[in-house]
Protein backbone atom coordinates (compact mmCIF):
# COMPACT_ATOMS: atom_id res chain seq x y z
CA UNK A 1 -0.24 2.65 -12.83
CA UNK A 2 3.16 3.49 -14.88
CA UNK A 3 6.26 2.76 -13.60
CA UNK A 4 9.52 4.84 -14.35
CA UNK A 5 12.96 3.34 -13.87
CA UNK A 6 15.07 6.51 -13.24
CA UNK A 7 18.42 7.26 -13.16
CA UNK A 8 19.08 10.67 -11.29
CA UNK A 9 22.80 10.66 -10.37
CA UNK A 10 24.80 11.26 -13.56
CA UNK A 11 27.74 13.43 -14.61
CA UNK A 12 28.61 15.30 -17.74
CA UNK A 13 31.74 16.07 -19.61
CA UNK A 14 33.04 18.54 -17.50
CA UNK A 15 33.52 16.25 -14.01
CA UNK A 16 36.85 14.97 -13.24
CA UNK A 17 37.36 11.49 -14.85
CA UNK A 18 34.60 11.46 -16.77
CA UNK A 19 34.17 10.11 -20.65
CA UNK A 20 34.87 13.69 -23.06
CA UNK A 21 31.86 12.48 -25.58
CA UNK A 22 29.03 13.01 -22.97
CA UNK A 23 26.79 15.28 -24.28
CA UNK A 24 22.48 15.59 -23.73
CA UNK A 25 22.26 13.43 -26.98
CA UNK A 26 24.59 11.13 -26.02
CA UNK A 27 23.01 10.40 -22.45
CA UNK A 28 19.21 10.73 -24.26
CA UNK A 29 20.03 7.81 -27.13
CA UNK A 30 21.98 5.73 -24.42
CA UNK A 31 19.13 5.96 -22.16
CA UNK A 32 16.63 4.47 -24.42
CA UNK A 33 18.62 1.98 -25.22
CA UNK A 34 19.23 0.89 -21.66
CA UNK A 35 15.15 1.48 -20.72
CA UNK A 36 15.68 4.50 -18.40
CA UNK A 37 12.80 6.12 -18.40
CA UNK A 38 14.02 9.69 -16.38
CA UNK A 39 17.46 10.86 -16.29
CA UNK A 40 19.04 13.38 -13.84
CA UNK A 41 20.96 16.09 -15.74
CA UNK A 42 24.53 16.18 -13.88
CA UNK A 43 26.49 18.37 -13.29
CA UNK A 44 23.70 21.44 -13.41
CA UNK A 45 26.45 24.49 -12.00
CA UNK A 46 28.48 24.27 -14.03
CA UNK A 47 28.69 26.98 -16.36
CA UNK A 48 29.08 25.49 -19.93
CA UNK A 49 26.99 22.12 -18.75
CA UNK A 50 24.30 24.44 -17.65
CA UNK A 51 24.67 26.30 -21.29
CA UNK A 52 24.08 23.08 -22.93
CA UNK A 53 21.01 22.27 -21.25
CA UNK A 54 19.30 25.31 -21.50
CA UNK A 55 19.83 24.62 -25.36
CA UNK A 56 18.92 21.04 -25.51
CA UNK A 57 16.01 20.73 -22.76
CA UNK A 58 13.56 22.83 -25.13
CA UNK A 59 10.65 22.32 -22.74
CA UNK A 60 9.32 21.95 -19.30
CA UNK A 61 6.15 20.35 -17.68
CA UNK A 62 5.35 19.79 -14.16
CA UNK A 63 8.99 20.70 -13.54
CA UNK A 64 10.10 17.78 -15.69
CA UNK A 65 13.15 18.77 -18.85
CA UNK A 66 12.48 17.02 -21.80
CA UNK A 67 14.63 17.20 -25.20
CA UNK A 68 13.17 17.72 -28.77
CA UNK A 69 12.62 14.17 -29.20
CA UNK A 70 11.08 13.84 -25.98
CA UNK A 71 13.16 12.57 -23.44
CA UNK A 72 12.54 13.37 -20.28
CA UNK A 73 15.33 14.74 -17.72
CA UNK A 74 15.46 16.13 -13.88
CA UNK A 75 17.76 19.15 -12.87
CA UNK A 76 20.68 17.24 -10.56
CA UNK A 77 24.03 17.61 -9.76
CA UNK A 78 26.49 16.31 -7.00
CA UNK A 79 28.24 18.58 -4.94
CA UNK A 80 31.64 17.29 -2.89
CA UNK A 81 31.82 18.98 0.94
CA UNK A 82 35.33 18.93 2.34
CA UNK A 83 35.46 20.30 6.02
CA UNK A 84 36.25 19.63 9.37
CA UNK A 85 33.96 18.74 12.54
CA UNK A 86 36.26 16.87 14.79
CA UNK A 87 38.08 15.49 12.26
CA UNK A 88 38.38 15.91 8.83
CA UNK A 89 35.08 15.32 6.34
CA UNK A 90 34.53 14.71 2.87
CA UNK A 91 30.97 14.15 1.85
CA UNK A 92 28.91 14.11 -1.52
CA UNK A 93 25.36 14.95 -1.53
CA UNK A 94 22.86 14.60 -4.79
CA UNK A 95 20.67 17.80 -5.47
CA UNK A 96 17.89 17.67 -7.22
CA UNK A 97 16.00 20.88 -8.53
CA UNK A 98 12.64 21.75 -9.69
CA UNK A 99 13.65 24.77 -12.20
CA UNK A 100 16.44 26.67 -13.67
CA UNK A 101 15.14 29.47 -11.85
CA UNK A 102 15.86 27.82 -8.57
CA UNK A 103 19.63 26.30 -10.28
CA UNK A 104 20.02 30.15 -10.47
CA UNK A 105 19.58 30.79 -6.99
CA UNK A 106 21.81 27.59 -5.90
CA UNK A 107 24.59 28.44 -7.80
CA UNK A 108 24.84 32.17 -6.82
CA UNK A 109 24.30 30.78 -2.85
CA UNK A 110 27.94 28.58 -3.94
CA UNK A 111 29.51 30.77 -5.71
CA UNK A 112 29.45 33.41 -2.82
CA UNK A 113 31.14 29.99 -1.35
CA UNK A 114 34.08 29.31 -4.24
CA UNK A 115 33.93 28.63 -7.89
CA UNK A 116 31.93 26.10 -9.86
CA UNK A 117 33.65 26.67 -13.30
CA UNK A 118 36.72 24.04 -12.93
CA UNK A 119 34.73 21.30 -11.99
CA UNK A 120 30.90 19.48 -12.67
CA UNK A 121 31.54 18.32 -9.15
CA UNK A 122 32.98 21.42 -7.49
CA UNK A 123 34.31 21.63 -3.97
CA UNK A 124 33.09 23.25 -0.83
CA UNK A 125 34.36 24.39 2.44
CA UNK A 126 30.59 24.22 3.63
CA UNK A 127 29.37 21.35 6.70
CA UNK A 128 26.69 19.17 5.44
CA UNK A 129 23.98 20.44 7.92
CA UNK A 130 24.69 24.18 6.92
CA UNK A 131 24.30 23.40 3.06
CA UNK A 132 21.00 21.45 4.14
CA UNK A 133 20.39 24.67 6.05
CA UNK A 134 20.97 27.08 2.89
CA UNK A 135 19.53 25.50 0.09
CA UNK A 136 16.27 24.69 2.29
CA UNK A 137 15.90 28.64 2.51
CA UNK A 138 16.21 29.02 -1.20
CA UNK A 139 13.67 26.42 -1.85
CA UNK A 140 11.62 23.55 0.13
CA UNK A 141 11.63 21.61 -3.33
CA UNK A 142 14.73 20.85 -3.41
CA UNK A 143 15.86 17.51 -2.58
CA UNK A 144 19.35 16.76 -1.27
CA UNK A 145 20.76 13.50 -0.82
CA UNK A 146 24.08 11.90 0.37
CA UNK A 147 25.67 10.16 -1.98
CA UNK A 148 27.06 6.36 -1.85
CA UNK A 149 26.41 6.57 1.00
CA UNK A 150 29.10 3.99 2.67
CA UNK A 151 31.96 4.37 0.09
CA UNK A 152 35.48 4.83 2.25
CA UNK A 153 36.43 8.01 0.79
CA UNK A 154 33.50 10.84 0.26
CA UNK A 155 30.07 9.66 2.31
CA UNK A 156 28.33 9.87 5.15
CA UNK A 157 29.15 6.96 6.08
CA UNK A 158 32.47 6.35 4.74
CA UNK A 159 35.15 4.76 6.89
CA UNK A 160 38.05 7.43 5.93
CA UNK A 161 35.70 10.57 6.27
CA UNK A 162 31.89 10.02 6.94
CA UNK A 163 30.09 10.21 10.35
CA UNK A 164 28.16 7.16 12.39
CA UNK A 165 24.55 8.56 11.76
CA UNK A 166 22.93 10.98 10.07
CA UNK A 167 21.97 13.03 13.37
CA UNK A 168 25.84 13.65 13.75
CA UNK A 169 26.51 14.97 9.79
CA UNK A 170 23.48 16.91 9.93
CA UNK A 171 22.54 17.90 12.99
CA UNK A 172 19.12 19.95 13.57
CA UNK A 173 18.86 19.76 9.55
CA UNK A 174 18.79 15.76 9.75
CA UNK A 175 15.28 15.98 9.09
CA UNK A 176 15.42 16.97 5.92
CA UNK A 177 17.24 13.72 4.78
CA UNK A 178 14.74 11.73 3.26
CA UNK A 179 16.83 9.60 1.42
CA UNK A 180 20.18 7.67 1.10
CA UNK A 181 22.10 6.55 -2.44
CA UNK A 182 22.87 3.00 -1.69
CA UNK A 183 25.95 2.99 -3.86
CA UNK A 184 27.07 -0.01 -5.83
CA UNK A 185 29.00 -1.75 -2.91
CA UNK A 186 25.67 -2.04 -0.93
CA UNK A 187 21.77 -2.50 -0.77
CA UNK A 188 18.54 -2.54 1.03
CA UNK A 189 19.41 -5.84 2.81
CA UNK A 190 22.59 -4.47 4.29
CA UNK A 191 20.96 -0.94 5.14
CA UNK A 192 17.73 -2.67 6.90
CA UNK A 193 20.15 -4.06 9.45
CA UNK A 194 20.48 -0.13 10.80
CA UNK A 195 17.41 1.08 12.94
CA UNK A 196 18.38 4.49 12.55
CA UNK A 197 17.69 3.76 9.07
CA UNK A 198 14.02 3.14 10.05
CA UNK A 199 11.71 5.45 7.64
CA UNK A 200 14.27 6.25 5.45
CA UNK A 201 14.56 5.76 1.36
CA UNK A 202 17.30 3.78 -0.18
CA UNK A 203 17.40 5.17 -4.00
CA UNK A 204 19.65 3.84 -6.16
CA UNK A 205 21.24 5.19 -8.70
CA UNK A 206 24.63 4.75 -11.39
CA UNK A 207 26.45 7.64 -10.41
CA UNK A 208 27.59 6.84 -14.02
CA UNK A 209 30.52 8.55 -15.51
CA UNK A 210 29.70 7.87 -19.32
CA UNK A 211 26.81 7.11 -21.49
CA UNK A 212 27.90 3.95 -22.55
CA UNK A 213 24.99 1.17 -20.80
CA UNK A 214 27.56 -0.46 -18.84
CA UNK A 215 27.52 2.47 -16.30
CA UNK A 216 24.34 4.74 -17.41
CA UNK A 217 21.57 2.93 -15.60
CA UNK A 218 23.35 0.27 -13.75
CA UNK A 219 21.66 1.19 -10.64
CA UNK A 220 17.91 2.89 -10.86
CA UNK A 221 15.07 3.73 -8.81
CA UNK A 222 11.47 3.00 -9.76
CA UNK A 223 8.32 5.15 -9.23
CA UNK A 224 4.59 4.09 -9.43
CA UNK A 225 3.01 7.35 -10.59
CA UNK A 226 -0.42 8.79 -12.60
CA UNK A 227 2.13 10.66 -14.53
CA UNK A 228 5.55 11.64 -14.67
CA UNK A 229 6.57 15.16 -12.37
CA UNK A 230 8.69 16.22 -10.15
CA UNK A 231 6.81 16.59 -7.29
CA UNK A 232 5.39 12.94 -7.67
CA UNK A 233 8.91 11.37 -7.64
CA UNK A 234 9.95 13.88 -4.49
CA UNK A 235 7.34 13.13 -3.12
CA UNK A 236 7.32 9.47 -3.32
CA UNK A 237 11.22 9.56 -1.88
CA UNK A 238 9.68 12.23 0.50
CA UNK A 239 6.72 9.78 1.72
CA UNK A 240 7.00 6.79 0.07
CA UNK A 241 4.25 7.38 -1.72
CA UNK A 242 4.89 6.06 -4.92
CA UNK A 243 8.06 4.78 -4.49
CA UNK A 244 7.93 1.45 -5.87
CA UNK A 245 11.79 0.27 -5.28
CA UNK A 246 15.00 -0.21 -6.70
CA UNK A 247 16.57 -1.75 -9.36
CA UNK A 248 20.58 -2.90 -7.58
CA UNK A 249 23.76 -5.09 -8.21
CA UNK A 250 24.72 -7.38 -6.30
CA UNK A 251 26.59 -5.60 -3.45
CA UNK A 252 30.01 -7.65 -3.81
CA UNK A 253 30.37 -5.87 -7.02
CA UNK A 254 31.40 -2.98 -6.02
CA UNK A 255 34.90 -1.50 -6.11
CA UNK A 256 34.49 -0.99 -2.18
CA UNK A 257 32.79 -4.09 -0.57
CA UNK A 258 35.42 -6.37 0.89
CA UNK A 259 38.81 -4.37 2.49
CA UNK A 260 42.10 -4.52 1.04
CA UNK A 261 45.03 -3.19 -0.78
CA UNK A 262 44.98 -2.81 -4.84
CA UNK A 263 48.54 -2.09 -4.86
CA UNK A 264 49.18 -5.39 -2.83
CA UNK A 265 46.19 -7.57 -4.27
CA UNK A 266 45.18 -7.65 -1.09
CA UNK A 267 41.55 -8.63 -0.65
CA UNK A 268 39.67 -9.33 3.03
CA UNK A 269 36.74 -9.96 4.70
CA UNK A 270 35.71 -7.77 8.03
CA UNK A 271 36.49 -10.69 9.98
CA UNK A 272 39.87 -11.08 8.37
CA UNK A 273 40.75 -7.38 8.54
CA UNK A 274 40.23 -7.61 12.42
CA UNK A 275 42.40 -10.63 13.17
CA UNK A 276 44.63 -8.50 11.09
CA UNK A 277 44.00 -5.38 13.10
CA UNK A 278 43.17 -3.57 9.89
CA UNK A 279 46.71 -3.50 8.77
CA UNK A 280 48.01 -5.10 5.22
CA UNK A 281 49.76 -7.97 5.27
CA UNK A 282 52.31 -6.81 2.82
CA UNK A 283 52.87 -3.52 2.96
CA UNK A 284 52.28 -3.13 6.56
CA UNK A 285 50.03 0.21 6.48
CA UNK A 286 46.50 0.54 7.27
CA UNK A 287 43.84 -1.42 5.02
CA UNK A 288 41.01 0.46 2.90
CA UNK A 289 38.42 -0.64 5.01
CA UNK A 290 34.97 -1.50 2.77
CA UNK A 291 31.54 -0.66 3.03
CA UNK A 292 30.68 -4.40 4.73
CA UNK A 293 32.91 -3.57 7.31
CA UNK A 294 31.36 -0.36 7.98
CA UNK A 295 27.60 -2.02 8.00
CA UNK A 296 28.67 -4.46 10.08
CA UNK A 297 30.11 -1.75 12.92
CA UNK A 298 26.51 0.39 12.77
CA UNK A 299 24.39 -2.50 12.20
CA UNK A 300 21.81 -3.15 14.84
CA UNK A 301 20.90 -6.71 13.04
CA UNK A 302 21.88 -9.33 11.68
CA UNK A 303 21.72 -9.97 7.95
CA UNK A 304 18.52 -11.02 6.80
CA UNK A 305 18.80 -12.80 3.07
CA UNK A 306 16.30 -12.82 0.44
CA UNK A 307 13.46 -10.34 -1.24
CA UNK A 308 10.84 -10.57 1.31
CA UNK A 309 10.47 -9.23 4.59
CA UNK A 310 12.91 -5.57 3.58
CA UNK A 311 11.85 -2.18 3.90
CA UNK A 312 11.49 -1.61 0.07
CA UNK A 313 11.58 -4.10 -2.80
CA UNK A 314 14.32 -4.13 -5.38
CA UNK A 315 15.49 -5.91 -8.67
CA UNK A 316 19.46 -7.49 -8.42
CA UNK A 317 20.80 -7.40 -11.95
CA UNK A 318 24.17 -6.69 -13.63
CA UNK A 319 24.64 -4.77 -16.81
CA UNK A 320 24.20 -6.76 -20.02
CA UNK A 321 27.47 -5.97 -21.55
CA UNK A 322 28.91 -7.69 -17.94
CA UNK A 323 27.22 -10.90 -18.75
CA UNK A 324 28.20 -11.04 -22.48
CA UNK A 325 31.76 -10.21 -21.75
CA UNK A 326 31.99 -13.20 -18.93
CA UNK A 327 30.47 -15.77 -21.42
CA UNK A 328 31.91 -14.74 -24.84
CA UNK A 329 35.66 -14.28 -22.75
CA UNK A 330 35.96 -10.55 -24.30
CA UNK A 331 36.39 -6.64 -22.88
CA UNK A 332 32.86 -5.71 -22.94
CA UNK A 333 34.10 -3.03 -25.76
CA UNK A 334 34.98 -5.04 -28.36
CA UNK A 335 33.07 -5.95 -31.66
CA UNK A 336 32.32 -9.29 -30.51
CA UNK A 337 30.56 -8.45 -27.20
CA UNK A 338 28.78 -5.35 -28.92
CA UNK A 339 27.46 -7.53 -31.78
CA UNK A 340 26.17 -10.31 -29.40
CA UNK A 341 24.32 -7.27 -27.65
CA UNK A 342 22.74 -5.56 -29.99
CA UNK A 343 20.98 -9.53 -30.81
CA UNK A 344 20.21 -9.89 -27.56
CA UNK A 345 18.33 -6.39 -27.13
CA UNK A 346 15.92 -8.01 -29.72
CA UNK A 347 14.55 -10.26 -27.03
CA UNK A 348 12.93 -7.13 -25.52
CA UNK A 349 12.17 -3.20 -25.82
CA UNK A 350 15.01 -2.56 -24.10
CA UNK A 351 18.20 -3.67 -21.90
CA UNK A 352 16.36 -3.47 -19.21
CA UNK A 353 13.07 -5.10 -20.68
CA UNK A 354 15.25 -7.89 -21.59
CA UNK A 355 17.17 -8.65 -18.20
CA UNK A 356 13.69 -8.40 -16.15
CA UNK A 357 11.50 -9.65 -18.53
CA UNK A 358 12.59 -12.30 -21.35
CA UNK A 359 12.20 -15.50 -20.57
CA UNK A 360 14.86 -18.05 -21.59
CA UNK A 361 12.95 -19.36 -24.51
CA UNK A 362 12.36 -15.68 -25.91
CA UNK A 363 16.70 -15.35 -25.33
CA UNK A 364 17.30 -18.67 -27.23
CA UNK A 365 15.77 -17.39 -30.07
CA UNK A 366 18.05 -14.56 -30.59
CA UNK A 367 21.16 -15.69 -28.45
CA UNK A 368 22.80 -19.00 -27.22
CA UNK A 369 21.67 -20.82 -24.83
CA UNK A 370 24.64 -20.15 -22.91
CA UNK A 371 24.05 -16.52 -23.02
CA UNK A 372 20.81 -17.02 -22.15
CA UNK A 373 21.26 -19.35 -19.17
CA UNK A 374 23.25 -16.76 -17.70
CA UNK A 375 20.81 -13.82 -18.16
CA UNK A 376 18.69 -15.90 -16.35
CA UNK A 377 20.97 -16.86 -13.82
CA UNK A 378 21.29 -13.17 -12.84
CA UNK A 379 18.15 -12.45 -12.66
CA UNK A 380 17.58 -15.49 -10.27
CA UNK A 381 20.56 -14.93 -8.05
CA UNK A 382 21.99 -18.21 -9.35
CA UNK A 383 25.65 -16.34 -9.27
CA UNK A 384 29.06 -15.75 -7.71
CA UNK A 385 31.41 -12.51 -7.60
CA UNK A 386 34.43 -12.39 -6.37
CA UNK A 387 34.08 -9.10 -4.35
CA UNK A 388 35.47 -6.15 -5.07
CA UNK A 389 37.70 -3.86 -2.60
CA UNK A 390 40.23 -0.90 -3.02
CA UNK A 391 38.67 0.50 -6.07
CA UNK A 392 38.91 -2.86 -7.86
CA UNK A 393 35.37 -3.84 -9.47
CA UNK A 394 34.07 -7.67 -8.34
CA UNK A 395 34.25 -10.15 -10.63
CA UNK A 396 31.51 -12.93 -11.62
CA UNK A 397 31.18 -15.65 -11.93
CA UNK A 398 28.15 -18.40 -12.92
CA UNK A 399 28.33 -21.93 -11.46
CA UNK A 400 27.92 -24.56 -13.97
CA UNK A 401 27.61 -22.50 -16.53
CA UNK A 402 29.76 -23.53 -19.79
CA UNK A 403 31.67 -20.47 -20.98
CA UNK A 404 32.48 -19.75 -24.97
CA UNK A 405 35.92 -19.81 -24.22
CA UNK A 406 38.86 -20.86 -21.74
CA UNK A 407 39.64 -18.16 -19.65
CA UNK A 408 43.44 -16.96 -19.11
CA UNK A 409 45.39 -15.32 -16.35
CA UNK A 410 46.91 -12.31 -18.61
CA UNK A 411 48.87 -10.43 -15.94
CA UNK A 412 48.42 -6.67 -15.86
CA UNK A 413 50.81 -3.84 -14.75
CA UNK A 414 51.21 -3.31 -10.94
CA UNK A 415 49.12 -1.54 -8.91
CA UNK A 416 45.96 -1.18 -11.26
CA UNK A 417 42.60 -2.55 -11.29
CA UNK A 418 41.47 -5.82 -12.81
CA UNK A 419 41.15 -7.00 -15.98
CA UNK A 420 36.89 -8.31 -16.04
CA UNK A 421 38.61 -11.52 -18.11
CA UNK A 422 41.50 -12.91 -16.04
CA UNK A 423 43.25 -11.36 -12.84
CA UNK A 424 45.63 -8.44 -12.90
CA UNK A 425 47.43 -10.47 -9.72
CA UNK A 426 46.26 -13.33 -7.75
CA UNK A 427 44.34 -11.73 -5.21
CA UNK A 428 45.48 -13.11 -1.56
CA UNK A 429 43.44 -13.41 1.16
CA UNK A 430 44.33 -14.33 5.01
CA UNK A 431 44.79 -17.79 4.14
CA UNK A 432 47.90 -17.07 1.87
CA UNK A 433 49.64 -15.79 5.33
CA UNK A 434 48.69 -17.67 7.87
């Protein structure tokens, strides 16, 4: 039966910091390129977004979009709920939509709520269960699901502003939740270890915020189907039914894993933020506590390693352009590491083909063999990242694997993220105090 990797969490032009050259036919060449079979549209209240999709997706079948030249996309956007029920709450929640006729009737039910012109993301003064409530009246198709899920700032489970369980965000409604985004900063492993979890989809998705296949597709969800529709892939996150798993990175490399403090360099595990009483080090205020931390306060189990034995299956890969800029010692936008891709991709149909698929002797062919080795070593797990924390991306790193260059520490400015090649600051742990 065909399976379709599917990204269905994008943005478009018009969401805060988001890349100005998205467009449909930026997303649809990127997407090929990367292997992603079905994109989600972003972004679908917005007025002039919503413009430029009626224009570009030309026709429909079984509730599916597809372009002129045939690529295929789903109605989605991400709306951001800002409220208060006992304390403040700022949550994000995916929608997907069967028809424009039903984006119609969504956006008229928000703007009776606010605007949706200033933003692809717009705000709400709505709770999470009443939205569940509202669009549920306007349509049983639609599918609504929280968004990364455990990041700090805007989640359901997010340390600054989510909730411990989904009975509490959504009360009476919590039975239409079908479905949780894992987010890049955690995975099925860490979610099994939560019963109330139990029955529940993990989808994946990039969440990206340009077309370029660094972000687009960096996290994807894959669906066994007859034939590509919309109500196959709801219901397969509905039932599981067709839901064949999920394609993730390795949790550590998200910006929000480990706690800490960017502006400090600041970087902790759980266990160090508690001897620490969740307070920095340096600057003495409270810690951005991480999405571990948070798993490990709701878990009901321990952590249970390895692909066997979890709820779901699921790929662990990194984006090509990550591995080619750790080997070759560049940004992954320069000419070198773009040049060095484009070989690479001829080792497979795709990016994705390529970092499932090609075996090493298929990569030394087109590539070196260090380059190779290490798109191998991802694929096996054979890796190390430096997790990331405070916004600040992990870093990787491949043991015993000879590098085309000598790395350098290049300091960066204070206070902002770090470089992929080299450190912005030494990052200090609890070791460097005690």
């Amino acid at each position: 039966m065909p399976r379709y990797i599917c990204d269905l969490h994008v943005h478009s032009r018009y969401s805060q910091a988001c890349s100005r050259d998205i467009s449909v036919k930026m997303l649809e060449k990127w997407a090929r390129v990367k292997g992603v079979d079905l994109l989600g549209t972003g972004d679908f209240t917005h007025p002039l977004w919503y413009t430029e999709l009626k224009e570009e997706l030309t026709e429909e079948r079984q509730g599916i979009h597809y372009t002129a030249t045939g690529q295929p996309f789903l109605l989605q956007t991400e709306i951001s709920l800002i409220y208060t029920q006992g304390r403040g709450r700022r949550i994000h929640l995916i929608v997907l939509a069967p028809s424009f006729d039903v984006v119609d009737r969504i956006t008229a039910y928000l703007l009776r709520h606010g605007r949706v012109d200033y933003d692809g993301r717009p705000i709400f003064k709505i709770p999470a269960w009443e939205f569940v409530k509202e669009l549920k009246a306007i349509s049983d198709e639609i599918e609504i699901i929280p968004a990364h899920a455990w990041t700090p700032w805007f989640s359901l489970f997010g340390s600054d502003s989510g909730f411990d369980s989904l009975q509490e965000c959504f009360q009476e409604q919590a039975g239409h939740i079908h479905a949780i985004e894992t987010g890049l900063s955690s995975d099925v492993e860490m979610n099994d270890r939560l019963d109330q979890l139990k029955g529940v989809r993990y989808v994946s998705f990039s969440d990206s915020h340009s077309h370029w296949p660094w972000r687009l597709g960096r996290e994807a969800t894959i669906f066994e189907l007859p034939e590509l529709s919309y109500q196959g892939i709801i219901q397969a996150i509905r039932t599981g039914k067709g839901f064949w798993g999920t394609v993730e990175v390795e949790p550590s490399y998200g910006k929000y894993h480990y706690d800490g403090h960017r502006a400090c360099s600041v970087v902790l595990s759980p266990e160090e933020t508690k001897r620490l009483n969740g307070i920095c080090p340096v600057c003495k205020q409270p810690l951005t506590i991480g999405v571990l931390n948070r798993v490990e306060l709701l878990a009901d189990h321990p952590l249970k390693e390895g692909r066997e034995g979890h709820s779901q299956r699921f790929y662990k890969l990194l984006p090509l352009h990550e591995i080619l800029s750790l080997v070759i010692g560049q940004a992954m936008t320069t000419k070198r590491v773009w040049d060095e891709y484009w070989k690479v991709l001829k080792a497979g149909k795709n990016e994705y083909d390529v970092l499932i698929n090609a075996t090493e002797e298929r990569l030394r062919e087109v590539t070196t063999p260090e380059i190779a080795k290490a798109i191998i070593a991802v694929r096996e797990g054979n890796i190390r990242i430096r997790p990331g924390y405070d916004g600040v991306y992990g870093v990787l790193e491949i043991p015993g694997l000879e590098l085309l260059h000598k790395e350098e520490e290049r300091p960066a400015r204070q206070g902002r993220p770090s470089k992929r090649v080299g450190e912005a600051a030494p990052q200090r742990g609890l070791s460097d105090f005690f």
